[in-house]
C-alpha atoms as a PDB file:
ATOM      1  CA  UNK A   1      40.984  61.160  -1.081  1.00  0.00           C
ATOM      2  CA  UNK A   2      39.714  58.835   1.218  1.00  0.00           C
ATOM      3  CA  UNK A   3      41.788  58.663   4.673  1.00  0.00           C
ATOM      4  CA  UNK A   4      39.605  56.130   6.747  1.00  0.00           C
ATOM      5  CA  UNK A   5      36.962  53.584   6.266  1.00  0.00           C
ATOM      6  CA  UNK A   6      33.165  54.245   4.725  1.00  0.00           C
ATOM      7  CA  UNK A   7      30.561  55.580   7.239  1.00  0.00           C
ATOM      8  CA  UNK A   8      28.731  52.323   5.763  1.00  0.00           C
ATOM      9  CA  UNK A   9      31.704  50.007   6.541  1.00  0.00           C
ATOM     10  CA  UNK A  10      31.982  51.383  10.159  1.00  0.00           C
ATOM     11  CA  UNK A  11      28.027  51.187  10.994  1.00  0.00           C
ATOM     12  CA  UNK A  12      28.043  47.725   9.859  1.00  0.00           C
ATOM     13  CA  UNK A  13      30.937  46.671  12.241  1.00  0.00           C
ATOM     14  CA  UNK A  14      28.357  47.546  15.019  1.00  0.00           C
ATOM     15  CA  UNK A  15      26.411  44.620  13.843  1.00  0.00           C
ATOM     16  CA  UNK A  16      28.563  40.963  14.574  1.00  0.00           C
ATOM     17  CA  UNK A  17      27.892  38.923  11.185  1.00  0.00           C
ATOM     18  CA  UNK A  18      28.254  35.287  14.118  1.00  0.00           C
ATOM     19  CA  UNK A  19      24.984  36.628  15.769  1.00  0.00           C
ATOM     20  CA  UNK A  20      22.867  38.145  12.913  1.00  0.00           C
ATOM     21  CA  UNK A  21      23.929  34.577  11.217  1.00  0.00           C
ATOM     22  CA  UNK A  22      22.959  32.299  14.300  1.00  0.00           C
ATOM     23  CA  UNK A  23      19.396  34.297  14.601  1.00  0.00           C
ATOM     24  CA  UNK A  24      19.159  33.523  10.806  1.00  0.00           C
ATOM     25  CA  UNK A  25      19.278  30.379  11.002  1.00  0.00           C
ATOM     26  CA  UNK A  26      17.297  29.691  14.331  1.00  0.00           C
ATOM     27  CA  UNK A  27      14.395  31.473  12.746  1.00  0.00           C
ATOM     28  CA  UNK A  28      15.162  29.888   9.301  1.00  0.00           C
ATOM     29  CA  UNK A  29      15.030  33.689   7.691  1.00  0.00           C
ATOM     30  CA  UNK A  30      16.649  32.415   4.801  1.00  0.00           C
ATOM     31  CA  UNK A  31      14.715  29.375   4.072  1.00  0.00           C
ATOM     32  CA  UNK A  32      13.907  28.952   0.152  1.00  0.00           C
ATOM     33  CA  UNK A  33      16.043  32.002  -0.615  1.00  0.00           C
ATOM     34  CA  UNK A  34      17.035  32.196  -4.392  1.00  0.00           C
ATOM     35  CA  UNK A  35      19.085  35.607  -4.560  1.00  0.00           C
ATOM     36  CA  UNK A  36      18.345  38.111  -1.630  1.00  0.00           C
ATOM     37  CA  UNK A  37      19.785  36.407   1.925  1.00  0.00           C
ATOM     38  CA  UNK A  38      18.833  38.043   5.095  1.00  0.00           C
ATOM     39  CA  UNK A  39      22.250  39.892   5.265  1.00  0.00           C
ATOM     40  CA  UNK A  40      21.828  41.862   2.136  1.00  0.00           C
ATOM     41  CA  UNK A  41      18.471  42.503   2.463  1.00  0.00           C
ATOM     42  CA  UNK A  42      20.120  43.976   5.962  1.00  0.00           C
ATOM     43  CA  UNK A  43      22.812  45.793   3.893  1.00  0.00           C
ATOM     44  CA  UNK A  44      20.682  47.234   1.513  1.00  0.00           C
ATOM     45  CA  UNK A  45      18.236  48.457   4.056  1.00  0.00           C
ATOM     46  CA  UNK A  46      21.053  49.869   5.837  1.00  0.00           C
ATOM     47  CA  UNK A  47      22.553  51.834   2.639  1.00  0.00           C
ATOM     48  CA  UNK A  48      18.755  52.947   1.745  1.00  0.00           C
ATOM     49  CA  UNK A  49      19.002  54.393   5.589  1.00  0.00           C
ATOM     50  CA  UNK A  50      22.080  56.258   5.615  1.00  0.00           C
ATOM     51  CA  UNK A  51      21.373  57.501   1.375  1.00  0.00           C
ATOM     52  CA  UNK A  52      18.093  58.710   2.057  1.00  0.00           C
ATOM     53  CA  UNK A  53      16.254  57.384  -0.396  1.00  0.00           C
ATOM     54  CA  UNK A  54      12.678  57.549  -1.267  1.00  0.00           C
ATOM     55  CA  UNK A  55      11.124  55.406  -3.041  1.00  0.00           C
ATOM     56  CA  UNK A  56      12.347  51.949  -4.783  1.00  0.00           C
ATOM     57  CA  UNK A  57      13.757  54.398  -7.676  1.00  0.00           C
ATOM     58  CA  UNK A  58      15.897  56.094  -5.889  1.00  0.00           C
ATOM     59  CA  UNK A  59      17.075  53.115  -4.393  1.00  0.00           C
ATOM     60  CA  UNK A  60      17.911  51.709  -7.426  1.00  0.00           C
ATOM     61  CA  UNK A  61      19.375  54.551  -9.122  1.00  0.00           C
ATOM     62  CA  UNK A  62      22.003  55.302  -6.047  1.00  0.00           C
ATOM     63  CA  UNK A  63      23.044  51.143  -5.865  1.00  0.00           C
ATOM     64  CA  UNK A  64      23.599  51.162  -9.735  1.00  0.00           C
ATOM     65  CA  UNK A  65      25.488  54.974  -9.140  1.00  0.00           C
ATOM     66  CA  UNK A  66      27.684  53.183  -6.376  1.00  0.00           C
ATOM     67  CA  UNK A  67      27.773  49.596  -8.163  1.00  0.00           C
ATOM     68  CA  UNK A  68      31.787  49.705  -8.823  1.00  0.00           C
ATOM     69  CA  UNK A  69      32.561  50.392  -5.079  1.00  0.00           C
ATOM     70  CA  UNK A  70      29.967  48.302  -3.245  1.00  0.00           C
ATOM     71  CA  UNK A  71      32.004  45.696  -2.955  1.00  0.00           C
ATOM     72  CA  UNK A  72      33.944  47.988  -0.739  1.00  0.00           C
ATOM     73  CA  UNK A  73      31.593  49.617   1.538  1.00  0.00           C
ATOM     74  CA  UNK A  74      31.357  46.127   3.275  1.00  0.00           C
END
């Protein structure tokens, strides 16, 4: 059983959500976004990184294996 935190949860905490936010916004990253905002794409990037997946499959195939706990990793 889990004891601690997620590897994913405690790589993220490296990364302060009030900067990664303000740079956002001062390069207007997430102008005309519909669905993906700069801080998943981050998070999903981040998660492909630490999987280590592939190709877009594989990506897909490990976030629909982990769907019910992603929520959770951060």
């Amino acid at each position: 059983m889990n004891q601690g935190k997620f590897v994913f949860s405690q790589v993220i905490e490296f990364i302060p959500r009030y900067w990664f936010d303000k740079l956002v916004k001062q390069y207007k990253g997430d102008w005309h976004v519909k669905n993906l905002t700069s801080y998943n794409h981050l998070l999903h990037l981040l998660f492909v990184q630490l999987t280590g997946c592939d190709s877009l499959r594989d990506i897909c195939l490990c976030l629909e294996a982990h769907s019910k706990i992603l929520y959770h990793l951060g």
